[in-house]
PDB file of N, CA and C in Angstrom:
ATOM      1  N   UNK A   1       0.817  -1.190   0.000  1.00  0.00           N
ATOM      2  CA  UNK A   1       0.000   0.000   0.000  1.00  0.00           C
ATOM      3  C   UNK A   1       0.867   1.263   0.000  1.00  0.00           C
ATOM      4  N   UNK A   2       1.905   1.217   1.002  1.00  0.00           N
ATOM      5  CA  UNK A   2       2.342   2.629   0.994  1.00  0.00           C
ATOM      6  C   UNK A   2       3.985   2.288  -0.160  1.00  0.00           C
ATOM      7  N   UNK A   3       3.847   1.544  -0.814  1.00  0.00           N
ATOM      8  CA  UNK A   3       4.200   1.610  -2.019  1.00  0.00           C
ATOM      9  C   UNK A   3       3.758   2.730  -3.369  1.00  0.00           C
ATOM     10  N   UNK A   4       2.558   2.207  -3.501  1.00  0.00           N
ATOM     11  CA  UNK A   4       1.604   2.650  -4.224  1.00  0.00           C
ATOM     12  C   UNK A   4       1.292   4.269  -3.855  1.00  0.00           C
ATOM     13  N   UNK A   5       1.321   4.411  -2.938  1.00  0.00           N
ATOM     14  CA  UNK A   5       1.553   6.316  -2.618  1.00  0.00           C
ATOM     15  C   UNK A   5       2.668   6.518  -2.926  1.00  0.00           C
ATOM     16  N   UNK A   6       3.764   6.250  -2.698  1.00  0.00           N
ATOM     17  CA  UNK A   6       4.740   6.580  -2.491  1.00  0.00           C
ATOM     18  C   UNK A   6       5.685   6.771  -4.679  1.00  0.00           C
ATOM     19  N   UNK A   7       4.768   5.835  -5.384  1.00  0.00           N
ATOM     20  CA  UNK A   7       5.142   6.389  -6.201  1.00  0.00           C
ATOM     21  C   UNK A   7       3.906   7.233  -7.328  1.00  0.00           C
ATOM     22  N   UNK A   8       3.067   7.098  -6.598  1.00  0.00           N
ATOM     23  CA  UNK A   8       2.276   7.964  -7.316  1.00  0.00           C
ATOM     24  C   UNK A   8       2.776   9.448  -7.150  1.00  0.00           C
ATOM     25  N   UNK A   9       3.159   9.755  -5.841  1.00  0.00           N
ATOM     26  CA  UNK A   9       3.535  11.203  -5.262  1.00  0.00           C
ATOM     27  C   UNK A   9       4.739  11.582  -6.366  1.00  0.00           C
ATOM     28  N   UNK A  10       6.083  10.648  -6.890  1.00  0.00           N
ATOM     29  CA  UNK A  10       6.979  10.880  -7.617  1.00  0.00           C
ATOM     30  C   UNK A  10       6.544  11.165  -8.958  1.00  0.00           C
ATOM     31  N   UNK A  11       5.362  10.575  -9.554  1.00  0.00           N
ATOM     32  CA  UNK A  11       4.796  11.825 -10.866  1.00  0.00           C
ATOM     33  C   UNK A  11       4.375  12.607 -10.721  1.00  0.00           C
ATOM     34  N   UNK A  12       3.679  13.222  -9.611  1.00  0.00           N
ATOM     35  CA  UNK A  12       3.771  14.611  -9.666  1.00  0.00           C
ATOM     36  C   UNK A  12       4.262  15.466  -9.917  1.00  0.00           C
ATOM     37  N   UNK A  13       4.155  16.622 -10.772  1.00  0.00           N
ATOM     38  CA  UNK A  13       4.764  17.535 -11.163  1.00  0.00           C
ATOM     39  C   UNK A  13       5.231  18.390  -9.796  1.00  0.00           C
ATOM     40  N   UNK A  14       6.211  18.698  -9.771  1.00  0.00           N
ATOM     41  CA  UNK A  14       7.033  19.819  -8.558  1.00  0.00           C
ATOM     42  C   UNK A  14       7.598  20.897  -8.900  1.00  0.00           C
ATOM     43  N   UNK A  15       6.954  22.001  -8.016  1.00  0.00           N
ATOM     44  CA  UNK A  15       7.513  23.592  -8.178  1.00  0.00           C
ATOM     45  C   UNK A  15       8.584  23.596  -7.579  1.00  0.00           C
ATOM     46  N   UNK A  16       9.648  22.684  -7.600  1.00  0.00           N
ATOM     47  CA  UNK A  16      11.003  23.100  -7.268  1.00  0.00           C
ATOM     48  C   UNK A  16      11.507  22.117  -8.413  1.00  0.00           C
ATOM     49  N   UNK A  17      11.491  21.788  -9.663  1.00  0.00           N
ATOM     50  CA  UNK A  17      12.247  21.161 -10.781  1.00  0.00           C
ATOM     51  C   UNK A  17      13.314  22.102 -10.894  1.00  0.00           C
ATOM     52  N   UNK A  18      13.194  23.990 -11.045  1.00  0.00           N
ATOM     53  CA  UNK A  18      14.111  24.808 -11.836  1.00  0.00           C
ATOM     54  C   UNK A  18      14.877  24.586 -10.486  1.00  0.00           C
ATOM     55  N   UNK A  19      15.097  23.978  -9.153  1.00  0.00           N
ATOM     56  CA  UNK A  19      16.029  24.472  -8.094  1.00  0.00           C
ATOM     57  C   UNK A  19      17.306  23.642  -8.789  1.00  0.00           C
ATOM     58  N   UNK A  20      18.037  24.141  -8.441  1.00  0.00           N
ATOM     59  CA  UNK A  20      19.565  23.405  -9.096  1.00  0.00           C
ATOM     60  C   UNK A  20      20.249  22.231  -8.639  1.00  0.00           C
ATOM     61  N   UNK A  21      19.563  22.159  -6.978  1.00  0.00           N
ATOM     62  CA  UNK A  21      20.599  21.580  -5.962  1.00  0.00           C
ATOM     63  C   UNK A  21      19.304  20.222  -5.074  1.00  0.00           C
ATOM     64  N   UNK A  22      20.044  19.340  -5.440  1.00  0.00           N
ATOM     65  CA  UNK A  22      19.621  17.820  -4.707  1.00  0.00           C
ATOM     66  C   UNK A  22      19.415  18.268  -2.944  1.00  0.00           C
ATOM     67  N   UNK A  23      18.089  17.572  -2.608  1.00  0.00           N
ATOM     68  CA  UNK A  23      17.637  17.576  -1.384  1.00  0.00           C
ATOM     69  C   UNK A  23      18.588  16.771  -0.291  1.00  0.00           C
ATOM     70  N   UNK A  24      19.216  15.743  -1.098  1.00  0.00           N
ATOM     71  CA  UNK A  24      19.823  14.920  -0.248  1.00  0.00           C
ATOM     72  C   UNK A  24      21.398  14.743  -0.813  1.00  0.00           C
ATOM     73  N   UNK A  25      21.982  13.815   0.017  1.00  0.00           N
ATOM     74  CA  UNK A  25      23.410  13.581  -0.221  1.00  0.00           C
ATOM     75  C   UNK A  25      23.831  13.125  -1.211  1.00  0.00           C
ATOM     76  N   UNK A  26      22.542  12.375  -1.950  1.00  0.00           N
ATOM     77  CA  UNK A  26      23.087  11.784  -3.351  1.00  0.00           C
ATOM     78  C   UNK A  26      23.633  12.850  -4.388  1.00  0.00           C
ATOM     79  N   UNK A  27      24.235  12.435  -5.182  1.00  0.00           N
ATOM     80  CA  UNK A  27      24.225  13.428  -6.684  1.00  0.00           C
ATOM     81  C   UNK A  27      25.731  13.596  -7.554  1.00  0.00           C
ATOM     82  N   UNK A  28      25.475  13.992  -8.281  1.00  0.00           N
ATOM     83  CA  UNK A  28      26.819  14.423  -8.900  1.00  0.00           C
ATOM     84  C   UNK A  28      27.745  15.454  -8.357  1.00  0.00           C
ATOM     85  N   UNK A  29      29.168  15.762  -8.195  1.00  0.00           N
ATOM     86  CA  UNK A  29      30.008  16.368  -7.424  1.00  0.00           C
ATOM     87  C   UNK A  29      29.775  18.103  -7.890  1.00  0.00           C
ATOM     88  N   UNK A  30      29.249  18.085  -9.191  1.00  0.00           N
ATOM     89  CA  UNK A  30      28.756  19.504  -9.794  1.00  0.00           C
ATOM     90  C   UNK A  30      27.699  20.105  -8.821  1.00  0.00           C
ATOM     91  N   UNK A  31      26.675  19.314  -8.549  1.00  0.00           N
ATOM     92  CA  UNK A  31      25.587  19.715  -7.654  1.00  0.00           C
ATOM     93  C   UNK A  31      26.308  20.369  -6.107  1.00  0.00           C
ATOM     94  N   UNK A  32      26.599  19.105  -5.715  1.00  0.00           N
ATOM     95  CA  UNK A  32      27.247  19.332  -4.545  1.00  0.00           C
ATOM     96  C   UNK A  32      27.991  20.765  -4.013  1.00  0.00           C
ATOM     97  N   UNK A  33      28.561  20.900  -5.141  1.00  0.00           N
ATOM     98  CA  UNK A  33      30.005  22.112  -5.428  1.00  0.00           C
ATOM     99  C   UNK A  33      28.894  22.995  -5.664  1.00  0.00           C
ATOM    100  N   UNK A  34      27.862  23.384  -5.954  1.00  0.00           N
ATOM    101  CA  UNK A  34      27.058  24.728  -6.448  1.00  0.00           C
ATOM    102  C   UNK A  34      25.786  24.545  -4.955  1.00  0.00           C
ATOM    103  N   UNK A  35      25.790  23.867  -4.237  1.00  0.00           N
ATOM    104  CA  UNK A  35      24.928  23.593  -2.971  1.00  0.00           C
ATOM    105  C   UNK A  35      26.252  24.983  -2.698  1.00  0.00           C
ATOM    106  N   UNK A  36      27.376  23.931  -2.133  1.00  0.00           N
ATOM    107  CA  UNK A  36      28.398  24.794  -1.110  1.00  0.00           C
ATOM    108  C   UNK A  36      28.531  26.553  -1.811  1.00  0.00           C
ATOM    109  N   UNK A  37      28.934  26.620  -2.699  1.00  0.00           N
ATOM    110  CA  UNK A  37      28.968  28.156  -3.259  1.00  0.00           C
ATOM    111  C   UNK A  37      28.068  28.825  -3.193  1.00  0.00           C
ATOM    112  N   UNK A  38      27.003  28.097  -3.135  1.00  0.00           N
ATOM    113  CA  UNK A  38      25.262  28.944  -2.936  1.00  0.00           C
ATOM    114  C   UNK A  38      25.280  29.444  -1.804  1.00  0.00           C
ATOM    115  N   UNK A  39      25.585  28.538  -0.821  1.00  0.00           N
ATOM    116  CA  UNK A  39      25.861  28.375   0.684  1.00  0.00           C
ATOM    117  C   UNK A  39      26.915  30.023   0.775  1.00  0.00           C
ATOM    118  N   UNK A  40      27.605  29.803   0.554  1.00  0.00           N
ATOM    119  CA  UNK A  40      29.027  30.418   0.637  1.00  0.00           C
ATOM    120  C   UNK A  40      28.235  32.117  -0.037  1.00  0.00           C
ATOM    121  N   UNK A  41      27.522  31.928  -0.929  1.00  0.00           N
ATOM    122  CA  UNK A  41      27.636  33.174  -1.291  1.00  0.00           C
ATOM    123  C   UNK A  41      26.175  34.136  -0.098  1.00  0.00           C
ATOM    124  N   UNK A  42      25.598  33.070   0.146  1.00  0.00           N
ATOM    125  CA  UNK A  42      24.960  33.826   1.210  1.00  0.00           C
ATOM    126  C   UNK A  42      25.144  34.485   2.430  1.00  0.00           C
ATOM    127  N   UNK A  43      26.315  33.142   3.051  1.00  0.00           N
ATOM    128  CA  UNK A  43      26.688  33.898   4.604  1.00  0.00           C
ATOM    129  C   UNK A  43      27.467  35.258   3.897  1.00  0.00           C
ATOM    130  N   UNK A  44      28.168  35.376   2.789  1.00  0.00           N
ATOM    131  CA  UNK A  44      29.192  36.216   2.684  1.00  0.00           C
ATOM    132  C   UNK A  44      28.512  37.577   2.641  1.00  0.00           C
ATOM    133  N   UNK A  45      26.974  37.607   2.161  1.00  0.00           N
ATOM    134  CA  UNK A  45      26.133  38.653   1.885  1.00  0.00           C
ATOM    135  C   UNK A  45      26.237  38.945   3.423  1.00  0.00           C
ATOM    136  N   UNK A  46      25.858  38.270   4.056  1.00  0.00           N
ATOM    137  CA  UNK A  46      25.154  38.504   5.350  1.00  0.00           C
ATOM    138  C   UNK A  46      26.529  38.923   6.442  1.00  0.00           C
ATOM    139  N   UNK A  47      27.608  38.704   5.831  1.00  0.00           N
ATOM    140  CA  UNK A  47      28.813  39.188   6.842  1.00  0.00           C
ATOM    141  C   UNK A  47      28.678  40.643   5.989  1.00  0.00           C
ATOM    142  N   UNK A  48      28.589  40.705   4.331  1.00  0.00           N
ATOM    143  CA  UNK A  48      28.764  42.080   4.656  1.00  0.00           C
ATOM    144  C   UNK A  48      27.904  43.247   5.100  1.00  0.00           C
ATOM    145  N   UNK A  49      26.895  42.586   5.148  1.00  0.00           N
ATOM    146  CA  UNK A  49      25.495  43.557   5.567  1.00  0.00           C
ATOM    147  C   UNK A  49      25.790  43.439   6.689  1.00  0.00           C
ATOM    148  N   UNK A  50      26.507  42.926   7.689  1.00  0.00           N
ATOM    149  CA  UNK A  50      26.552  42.928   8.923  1.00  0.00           C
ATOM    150  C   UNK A  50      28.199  44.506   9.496  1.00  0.00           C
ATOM    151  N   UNK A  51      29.158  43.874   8.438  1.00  0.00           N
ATOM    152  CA  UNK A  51      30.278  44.615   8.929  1.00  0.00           C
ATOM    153  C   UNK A  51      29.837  46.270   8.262  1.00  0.00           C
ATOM    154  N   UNK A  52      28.566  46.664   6.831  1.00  0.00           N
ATOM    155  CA  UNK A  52      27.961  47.571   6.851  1.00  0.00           C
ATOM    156  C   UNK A  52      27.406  48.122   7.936  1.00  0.00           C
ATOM    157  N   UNK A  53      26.554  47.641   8.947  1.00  0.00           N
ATOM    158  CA  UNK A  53      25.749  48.072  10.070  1.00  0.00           C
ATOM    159  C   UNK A  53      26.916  48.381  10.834  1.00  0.00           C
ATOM    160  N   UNK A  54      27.931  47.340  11.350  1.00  0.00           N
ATOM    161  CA  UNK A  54      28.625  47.250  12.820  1.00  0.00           C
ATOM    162  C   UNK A  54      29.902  47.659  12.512  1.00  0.00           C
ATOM    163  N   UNK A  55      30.733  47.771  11.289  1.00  0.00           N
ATOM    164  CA  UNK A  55      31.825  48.072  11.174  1.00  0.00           C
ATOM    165  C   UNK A  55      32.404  49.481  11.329  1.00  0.00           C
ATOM    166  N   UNK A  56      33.829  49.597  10.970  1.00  0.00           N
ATOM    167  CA  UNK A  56      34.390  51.205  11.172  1.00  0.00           C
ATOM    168  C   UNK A  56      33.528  52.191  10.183  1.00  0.00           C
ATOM    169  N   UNK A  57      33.245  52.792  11.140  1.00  0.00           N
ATOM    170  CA  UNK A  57      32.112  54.164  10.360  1.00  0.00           C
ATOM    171  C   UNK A  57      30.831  53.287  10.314  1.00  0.00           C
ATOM    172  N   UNK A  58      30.387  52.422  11.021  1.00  0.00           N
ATOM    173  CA  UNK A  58      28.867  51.814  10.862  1.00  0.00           C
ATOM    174  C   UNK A  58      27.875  52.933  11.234  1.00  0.00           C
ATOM    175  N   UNK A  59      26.706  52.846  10.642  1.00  0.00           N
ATOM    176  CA  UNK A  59      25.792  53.096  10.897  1.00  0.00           C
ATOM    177  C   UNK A  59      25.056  52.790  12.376  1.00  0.00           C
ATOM    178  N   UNK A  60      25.346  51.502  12.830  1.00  0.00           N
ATOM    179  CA  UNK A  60      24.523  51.404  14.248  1.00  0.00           C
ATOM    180  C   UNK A  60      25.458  50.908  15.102  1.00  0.00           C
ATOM    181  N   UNK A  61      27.182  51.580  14.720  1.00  0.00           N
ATOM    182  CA  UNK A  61      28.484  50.993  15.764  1.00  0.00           C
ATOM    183  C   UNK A  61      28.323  51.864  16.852  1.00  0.00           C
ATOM    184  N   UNK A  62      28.935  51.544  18.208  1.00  0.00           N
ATOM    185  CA  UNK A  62      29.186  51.983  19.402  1.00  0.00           C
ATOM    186  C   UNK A  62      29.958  53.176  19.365  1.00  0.00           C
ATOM    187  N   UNK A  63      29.945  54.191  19.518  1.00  0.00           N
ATOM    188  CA  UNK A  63      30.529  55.110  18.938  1.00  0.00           C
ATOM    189  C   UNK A  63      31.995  55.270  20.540  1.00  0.00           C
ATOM    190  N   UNK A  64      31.002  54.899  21.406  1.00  0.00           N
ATOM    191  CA  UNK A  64      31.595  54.911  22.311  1.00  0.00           C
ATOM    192  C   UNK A  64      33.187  54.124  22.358  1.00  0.00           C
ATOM    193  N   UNK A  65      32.864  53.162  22.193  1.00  0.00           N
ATOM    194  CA  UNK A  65      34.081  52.389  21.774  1.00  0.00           C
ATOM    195  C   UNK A  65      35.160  52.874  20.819  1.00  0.00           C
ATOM    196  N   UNK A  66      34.877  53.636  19.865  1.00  0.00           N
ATOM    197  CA  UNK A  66      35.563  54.168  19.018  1.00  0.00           C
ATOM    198  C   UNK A  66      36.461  55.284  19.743  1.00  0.00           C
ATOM    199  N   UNK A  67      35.628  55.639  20.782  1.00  0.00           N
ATOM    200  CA  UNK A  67      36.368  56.561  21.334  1.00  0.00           C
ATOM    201  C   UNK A  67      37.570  56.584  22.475  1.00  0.00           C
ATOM    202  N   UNK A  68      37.343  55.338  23.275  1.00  0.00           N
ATOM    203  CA  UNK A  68      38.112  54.690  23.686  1.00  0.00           C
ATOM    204  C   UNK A  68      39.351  53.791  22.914  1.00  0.00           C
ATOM    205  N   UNK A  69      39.058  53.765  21.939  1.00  0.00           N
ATOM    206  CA  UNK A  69      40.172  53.051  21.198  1.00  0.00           C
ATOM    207  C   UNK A  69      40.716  54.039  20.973  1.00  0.00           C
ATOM    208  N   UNK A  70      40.553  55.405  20.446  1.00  0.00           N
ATOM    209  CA  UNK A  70      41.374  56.353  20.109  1.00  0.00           C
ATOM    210  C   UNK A  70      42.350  57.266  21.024  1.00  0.00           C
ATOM    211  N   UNK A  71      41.322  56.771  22.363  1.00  0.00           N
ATOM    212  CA  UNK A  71      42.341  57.371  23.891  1.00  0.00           C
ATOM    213  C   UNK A  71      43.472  55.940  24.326  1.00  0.00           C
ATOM    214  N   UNK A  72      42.988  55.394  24.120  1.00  0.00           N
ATOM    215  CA  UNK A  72      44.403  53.972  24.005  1.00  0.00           C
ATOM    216  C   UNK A  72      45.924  54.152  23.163  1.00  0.00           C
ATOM    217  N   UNK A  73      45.056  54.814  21.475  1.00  0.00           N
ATOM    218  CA  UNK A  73      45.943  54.915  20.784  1.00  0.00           C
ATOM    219  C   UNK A  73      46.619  55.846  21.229  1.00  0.00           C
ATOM    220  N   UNK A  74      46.319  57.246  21.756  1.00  0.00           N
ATOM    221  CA  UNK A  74      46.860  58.113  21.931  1.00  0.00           C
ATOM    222  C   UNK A  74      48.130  58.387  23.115  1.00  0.00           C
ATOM    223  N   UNK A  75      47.203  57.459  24.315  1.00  0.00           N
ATOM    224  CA  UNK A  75      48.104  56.960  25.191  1.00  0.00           C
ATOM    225  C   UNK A  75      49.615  56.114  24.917  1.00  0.00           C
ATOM    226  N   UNK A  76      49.231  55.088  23.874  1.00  0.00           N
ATOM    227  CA  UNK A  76      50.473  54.094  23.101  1.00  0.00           C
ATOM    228  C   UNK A  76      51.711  55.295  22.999  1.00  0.00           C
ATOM    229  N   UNK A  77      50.875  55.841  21.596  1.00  0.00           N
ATOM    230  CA  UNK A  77      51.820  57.029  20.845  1.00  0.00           C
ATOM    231  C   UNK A  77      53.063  58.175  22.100  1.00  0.00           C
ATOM    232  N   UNK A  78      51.827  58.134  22.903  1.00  0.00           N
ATOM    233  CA  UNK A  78      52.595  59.501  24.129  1.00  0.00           C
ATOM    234  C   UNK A  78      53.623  58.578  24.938  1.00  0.00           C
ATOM    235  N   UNK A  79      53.796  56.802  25.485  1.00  0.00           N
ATOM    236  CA  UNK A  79      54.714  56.589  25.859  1.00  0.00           C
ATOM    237  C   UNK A  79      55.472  55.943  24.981  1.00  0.00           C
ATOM    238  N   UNK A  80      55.698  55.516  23.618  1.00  0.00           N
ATOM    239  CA  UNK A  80      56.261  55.340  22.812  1.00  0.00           C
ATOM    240  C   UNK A  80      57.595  56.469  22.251  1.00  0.00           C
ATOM    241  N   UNK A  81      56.868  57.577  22.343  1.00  0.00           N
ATOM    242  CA  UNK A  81      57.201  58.818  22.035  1.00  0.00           C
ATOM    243  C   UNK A  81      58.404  59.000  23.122  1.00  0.00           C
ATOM    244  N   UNK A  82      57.784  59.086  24.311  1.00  0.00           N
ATOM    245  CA  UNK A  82      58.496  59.200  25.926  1.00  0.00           C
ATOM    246  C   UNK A  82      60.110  58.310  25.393  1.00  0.00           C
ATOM    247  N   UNK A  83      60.091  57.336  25.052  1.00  0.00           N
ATOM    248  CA  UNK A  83      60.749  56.147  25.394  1.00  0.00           C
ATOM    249  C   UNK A  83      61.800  56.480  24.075  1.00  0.00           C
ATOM    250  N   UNK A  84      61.600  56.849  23.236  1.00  0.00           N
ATOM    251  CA  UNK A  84      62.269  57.074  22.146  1.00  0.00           C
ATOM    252  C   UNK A  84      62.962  58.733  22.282  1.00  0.00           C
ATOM    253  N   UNK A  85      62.587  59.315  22.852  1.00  0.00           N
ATOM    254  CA  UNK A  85      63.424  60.833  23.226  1.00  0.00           C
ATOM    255  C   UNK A  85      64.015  60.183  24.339  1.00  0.00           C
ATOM    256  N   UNK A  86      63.731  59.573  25.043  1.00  0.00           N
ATOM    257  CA  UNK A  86      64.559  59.679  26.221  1.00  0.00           C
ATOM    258  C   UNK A  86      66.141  58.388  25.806  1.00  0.00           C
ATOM    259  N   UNK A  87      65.741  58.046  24.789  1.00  0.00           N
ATOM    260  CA  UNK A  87      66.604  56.591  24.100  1.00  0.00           C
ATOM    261  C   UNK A  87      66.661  55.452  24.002  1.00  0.00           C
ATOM    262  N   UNK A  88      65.821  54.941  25.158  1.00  0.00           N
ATOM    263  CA  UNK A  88      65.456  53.696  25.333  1.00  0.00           C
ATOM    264  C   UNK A  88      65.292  52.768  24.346  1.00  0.00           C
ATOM    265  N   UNK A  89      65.025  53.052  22.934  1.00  0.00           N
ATOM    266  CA  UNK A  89      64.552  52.758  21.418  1.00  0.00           C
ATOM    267  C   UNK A  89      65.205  53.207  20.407  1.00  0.00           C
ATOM    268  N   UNK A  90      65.728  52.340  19.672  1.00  0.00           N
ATOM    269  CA  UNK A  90      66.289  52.698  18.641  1.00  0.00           C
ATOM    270  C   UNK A  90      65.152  53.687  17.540  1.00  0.00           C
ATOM    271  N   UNK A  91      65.578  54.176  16.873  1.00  0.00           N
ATOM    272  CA  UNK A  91      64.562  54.749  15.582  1.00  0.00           C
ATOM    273  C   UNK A  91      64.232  53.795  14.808  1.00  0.00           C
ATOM    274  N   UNK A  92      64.192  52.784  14.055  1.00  0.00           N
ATOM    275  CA  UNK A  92      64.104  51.663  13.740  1.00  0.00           C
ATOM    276  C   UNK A  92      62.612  51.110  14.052  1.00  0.00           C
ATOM    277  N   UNK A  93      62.928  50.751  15.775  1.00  0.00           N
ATOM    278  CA  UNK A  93      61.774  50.104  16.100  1.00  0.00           C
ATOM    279  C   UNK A  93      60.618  51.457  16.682  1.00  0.00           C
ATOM    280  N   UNK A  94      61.313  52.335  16.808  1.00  0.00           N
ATOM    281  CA  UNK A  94      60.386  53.629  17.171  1.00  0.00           C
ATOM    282  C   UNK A  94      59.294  53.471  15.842  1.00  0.00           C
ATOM    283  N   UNK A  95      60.012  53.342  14.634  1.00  0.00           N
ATOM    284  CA  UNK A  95      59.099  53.557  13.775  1.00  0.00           C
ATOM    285  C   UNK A  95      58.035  51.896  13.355  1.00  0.00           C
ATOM    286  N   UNK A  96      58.442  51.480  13.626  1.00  0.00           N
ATOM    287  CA  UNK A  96      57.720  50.209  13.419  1.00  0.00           C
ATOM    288  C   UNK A  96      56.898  50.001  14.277  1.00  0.00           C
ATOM    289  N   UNK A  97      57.449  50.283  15.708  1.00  0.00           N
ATOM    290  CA  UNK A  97      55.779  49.948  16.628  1.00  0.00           C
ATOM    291  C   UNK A  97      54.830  51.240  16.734  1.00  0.00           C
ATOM    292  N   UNK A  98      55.536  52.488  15.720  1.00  0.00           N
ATOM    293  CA  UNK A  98      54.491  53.305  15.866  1.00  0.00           C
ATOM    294  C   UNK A  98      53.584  53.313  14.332  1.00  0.00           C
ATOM    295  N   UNK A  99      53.813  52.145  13.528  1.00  0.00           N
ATOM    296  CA  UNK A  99      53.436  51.755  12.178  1.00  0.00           C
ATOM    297  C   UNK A  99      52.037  50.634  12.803  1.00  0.00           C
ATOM    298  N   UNK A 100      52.491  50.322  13.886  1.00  0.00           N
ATOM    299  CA  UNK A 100      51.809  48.664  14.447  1.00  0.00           C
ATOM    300  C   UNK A 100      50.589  49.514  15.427  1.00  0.00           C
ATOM    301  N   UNK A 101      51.171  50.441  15.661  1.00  0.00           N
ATOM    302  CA  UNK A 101      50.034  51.328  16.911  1.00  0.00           C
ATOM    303  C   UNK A 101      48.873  51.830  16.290  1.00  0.00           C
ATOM    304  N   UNK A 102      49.078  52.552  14.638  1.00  0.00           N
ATOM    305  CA  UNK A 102      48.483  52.902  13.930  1.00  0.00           C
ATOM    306  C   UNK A 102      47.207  52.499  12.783  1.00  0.00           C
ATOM    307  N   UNK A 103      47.806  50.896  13.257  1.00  0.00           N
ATOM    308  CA  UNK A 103      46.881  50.015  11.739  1.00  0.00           C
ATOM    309  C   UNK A 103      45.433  49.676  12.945  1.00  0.00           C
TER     310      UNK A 103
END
Protein backbone atom coordinates (compact mmCIF):
# COMPACT_ATOMS: atom_id res chain seq x y z
CA UNK A 1 0.00 0.00 0.00
CA UNK A 2 2.34 2.63 0.99
CA UNK A 3 4.20 1.61 -2.02
CA UNK A 4 1.60 2.65 -4.22
CA UNK A 5 1.55 6.32 -2.62
CA UNK A 6 4.74 6.58 -2.49
CA UNK A 7 5.14 6.39 -6.20
CA UNK A 8 2.28 7.96 -7.32
CA UNK A 9 3.54 11.20 -5.26
CA UNK A 10 6.98 10.88 -7.62
CA UNK A 11 4.80 11.83 -10.87
CA UNK A 12 3.77 14.61 -9.67
CA UNK A 13 4.76 17.54 -11.16
CA UNK A 14 7.03 19.82 -8.56
CA UNK A 15 7.51 23.59 -8.18
CA UNK A 16 11.00 23.10 -7.27
CA UNK A 17 12.25 21.16 -10.78
CA UNK A 18 14.11 24.81 -11.84
CA UNK A 19 16.03 24.47 -8.09
CA UNK A 20 19.56 23.40 -9.10
CA UNK A 21 20.60 21.58 -5.96
CA UNK A 22 19.62 17.82 -4.71
CA UNK A 23 17.64 17.58 -1.38
CA UNK A 24 19.82 14.92 -0.25
CA UNK A 25 23.41 13.58 -0.22
CA UNK A 26 23.09 11.78 -3.35
CA UNK A 27 24.22 13.43 -6.68
CA UNK A 28 26.82 14.42 -8.90
CA UNK A 29 30.01 16.37 -7.42
CA UNK A 30 28.76 19.50 -9.79
CA UNK A 31 25.59 19.71 -7.65
CA UNK A 32 27.25 19.33 -4.55
CA UNK A 33 30.01 22.11 -5.43
CA UNK A 34 27.06 24.73 -6.45
CA UNK A 35 24.93 23.59 -2.97
CA UNK A 36 28.40 24.79 -1.11
CA UNK A 37 28.97 28.16 -3.26
CA UNK A 38 25.26 28.94 -2.94
CA UNK A 39 25.86 28.38 0.68
CA UNK A 40 29.03 30.42 0.64
CA UNK A 41 27.64 33.17 -1.29
CA UNK A 42 24.96 33.83 1.21
CA UNK A 43 26.69 33.90 4.60
CA UNK A 44 29.19 36.22 2.68
CA UNK A 45 26.13 38.65 1.89
CA UNK A 46 25.15 38.50 5.35
CA UNK A 47 28.81 39.19 6.84
CA UNK A 48 28.76 42.08 4.66
CA UNK A 49 25.50 43.56 5.57
CA UNK A 50 26.55 42.93 8.92
CA UNK A 51 30.28 44.62 8.93
CA UNK A 52 27.96 47.57 6.85
CA UNK A 53 25.75 48.07 10.07
CA UNK A 54 28.62 47.25 12.82
CA UNK A 55 31.83 48.07 11.17
CA UNK A 56 34.39 51.21 11.17
CA UNK A 57 32.11 54.16 10.36
CA UNK A 58 28.87 51.81 10.86
CA UNK A 59 25.79 53.10 10.90
CA UNK A 60 24.52 51.40 14.25
CA UNK A 61 28.48 50.99 15.76
CA UNK A 62 29.19 51.98 19.40
CA UNK A 63 30.53 55.11 18.94
CA UNK A 64 31.59 54.91 22.31
CA UNK A 65 34.08 52.39 21.77
CA UNK A 66 35.56 54.17 19.02
CA UNK A 67 36.37 56.56 21.33
CA UNK A 68 38.11 54.69 23.69
CA UNK A 69 40.17 53.05 21.20
CA UNK A 70 41.37 56.35 20.11
CA UNK A 71 42.34 57.37 23.89
CA UNK A 72 44.40 53.97 24.01
CA UNK A 73 45.94 54.91 20.78
CA UNK A 74 46.86 58.11 21.93
CA UNK A 75 48.10 56.96 25.19
CA UNK A 76 50.47 54.09 23.10
CA UNK A 77 51.82 57.03 20.85
CA UNK A 78 52.60 59.50 24.13
CA UNK A 79 54.71 56.59 25.86
CA UNK A 80 56.26 55.34 22.81
CA UNK A 81 57.20 58.82 22.03
CA UNK A 82 58.50 59.20 25.93
CA UNK A 83 60.75 56.15 25.39
CA UNK A 84 62.27 57.07 22.15
CA UNK A 85 63.42 60.83 23.23
CA UNK A 86 64.56 59.68 26.22
CA UNK A 87 66.60 56.59 24.10
CA UNK A 88 65.46 53.70 25.33
CA UNK A 89 64.55 52.76 21.42
CA UNK A 90 66.29 52.70 18.64
CA UNK A 91 64.56 54.75 15.58
CA UNK A 92 64.10 51.66 13.74
CA UNK A 93 61.77 50.10 16.10
CA UNK A 94 60.39 53.63 17.17
CA UNK A 95 59.10 53.56 13.78
CA UNK A 96 57.72 50.21 13.42
CA UNK A 97 55.78 49.95 16.63
CA UNK A 98 54.49 53.31 15.87
CA UNK A 99 53.44 51.75 12.18
CA UNK A 100 51.81 48.66 14.45
CA UNK A 101 50.03 51.33 16.91
CA UNK A 102 48.48 52.90 13.93
CA UNK A 103 46.88 50.01 11.74
Amino acid sequence: MSYLNISAQAEVASKWRIWPFNAGTGGDWETSLATYAFSFAILAVICLFLRFLYGPKGIWRDHEMDREADEMRRREHARLDADYHAGRIPKQLYELKKRSIDR
